[in-house]
Protein backbone atom coordinates (compact mmCIF):
# COMPACT_ATOMS: atom_id res chain seq x y z
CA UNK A 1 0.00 0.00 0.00
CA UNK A 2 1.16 3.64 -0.83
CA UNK A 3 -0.62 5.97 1.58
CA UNK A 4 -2.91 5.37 4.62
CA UNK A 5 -4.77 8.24 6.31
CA UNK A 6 -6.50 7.38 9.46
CA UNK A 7 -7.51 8.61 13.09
CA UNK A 8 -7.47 7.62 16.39
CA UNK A 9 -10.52 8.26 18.70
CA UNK A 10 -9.55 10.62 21.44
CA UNK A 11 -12.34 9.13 23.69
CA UNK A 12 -9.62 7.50 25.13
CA UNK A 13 -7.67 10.83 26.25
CA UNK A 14 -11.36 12.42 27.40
CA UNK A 15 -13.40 12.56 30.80
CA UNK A 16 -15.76 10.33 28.78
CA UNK A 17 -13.28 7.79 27.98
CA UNK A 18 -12.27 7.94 31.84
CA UNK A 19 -8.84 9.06 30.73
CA UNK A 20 -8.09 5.33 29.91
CA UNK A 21 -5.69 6.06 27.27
CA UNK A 22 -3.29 3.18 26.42
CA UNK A 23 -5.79 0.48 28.12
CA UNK A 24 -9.04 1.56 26.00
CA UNK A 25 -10.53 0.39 22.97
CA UNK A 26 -9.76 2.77 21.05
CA UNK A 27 -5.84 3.29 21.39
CA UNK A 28 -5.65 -0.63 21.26
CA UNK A 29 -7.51 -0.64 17.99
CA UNK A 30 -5.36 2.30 16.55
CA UNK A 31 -2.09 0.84 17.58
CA UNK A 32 -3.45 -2.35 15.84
CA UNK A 33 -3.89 -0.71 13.26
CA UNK A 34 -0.49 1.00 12.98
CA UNK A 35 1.01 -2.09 13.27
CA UNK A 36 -0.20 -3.49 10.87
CA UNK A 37 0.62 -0.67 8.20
CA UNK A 38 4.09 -1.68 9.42
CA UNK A 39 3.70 -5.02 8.65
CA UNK A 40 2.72 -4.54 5.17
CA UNK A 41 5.25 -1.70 4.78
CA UNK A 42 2.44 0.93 4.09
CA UNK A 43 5.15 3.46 2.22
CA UNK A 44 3.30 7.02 3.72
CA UNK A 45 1.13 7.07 6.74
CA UNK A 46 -0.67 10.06 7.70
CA UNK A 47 -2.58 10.16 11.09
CA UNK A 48 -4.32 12.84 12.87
CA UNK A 49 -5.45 13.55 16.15
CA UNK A 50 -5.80 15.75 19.03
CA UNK A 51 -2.58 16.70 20.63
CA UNK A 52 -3.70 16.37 23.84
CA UNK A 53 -2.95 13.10 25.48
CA UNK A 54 -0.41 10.52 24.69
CA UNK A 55 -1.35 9.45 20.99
CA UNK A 56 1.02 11.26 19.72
CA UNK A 57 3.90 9.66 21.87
CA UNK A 58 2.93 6.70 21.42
CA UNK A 59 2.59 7.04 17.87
CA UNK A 60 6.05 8.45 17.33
CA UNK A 61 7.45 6.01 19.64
CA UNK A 62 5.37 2.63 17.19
CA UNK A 63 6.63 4.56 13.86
CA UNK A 64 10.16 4.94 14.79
CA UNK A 65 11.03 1.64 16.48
CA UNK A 66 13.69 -0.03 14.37
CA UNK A 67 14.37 3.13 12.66
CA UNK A 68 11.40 2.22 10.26
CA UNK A 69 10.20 5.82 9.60
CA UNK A 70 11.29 9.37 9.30
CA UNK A 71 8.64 11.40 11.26
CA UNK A 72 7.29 14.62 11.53
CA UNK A 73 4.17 16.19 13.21
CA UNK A 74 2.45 19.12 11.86
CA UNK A 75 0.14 21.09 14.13
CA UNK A 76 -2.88 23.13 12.99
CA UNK A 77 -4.91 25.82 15.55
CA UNK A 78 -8.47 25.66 16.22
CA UNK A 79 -9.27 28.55 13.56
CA UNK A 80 -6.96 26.98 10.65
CA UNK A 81 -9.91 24.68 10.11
CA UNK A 82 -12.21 27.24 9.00
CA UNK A 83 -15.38 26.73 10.26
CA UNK A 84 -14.42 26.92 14.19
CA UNK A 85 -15.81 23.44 14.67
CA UNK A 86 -12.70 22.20 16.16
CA UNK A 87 -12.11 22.80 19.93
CA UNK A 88 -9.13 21.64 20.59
CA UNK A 89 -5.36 21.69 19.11
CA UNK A 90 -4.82 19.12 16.19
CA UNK A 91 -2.06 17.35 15.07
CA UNK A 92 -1.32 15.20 11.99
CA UNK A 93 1.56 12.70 12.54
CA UNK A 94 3.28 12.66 8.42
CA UNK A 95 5.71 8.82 8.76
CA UNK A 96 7.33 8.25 5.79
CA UNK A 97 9.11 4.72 5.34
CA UNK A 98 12.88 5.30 5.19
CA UNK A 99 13.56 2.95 2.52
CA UNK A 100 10.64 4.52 0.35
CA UNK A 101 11.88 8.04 -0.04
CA UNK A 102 12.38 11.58 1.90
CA UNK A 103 11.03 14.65 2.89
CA UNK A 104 11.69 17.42 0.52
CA UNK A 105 11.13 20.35 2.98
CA UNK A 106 9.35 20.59 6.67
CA UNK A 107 5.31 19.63 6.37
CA UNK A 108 4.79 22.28 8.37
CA UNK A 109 6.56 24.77 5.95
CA UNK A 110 4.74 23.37 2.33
């Protein structure tokens, strides 16, 4: 596969998840997930969630084990979505497998 774009639930990082973060459903399922686009060597990955929490740690910490992936976050404000439906900070994780290319510049610059 070529390119994968997928969130994880934050219910996991929220009062209404009970804060359960790495034990609930839905970081298990996402880190299932990510491994798996691993596995079958998924060339670009592109994930998004709310920076708030540990998703993005763990993330990182999944990507670059083994020195798999070259990885870089880019972060976008509550008014960069445009219609002020977003409440809280978000935060697309860009991995790119090493031995399918490079970045060209900084995500966060293009």
């Amino acid at each position: 596969m070529d390119l994968d774009i997928s969130a994880c639930s934050c219910k996991d990082d929220s009062l209404g998840g009970k804060f359960s973060q790495n034990d609930g459903p839905g970081r298990r399922a996402a880190l299932t997930h990510l491994r798996y686009q691993l596995h079958s060597k998924t060339k670009l990955m592109v994930l998004e969630n709310v920076t708030t929490g540990s998703i993005h740690r763990i993330t990182a910490e999944e990507l670059s084990h083994n020195n798999v992936c070259d990885i870089r976050v880019i972060y976008a404000a509550t008014d960069d979505s445009g219609y002020g439906g977003m409440r809280r900070y978000r935060g697309w994780t860009v991995a790119l497998r090493r031995d399918a290319g490079s970045f060209l510049d900084e995500p966060q610059k293009a």
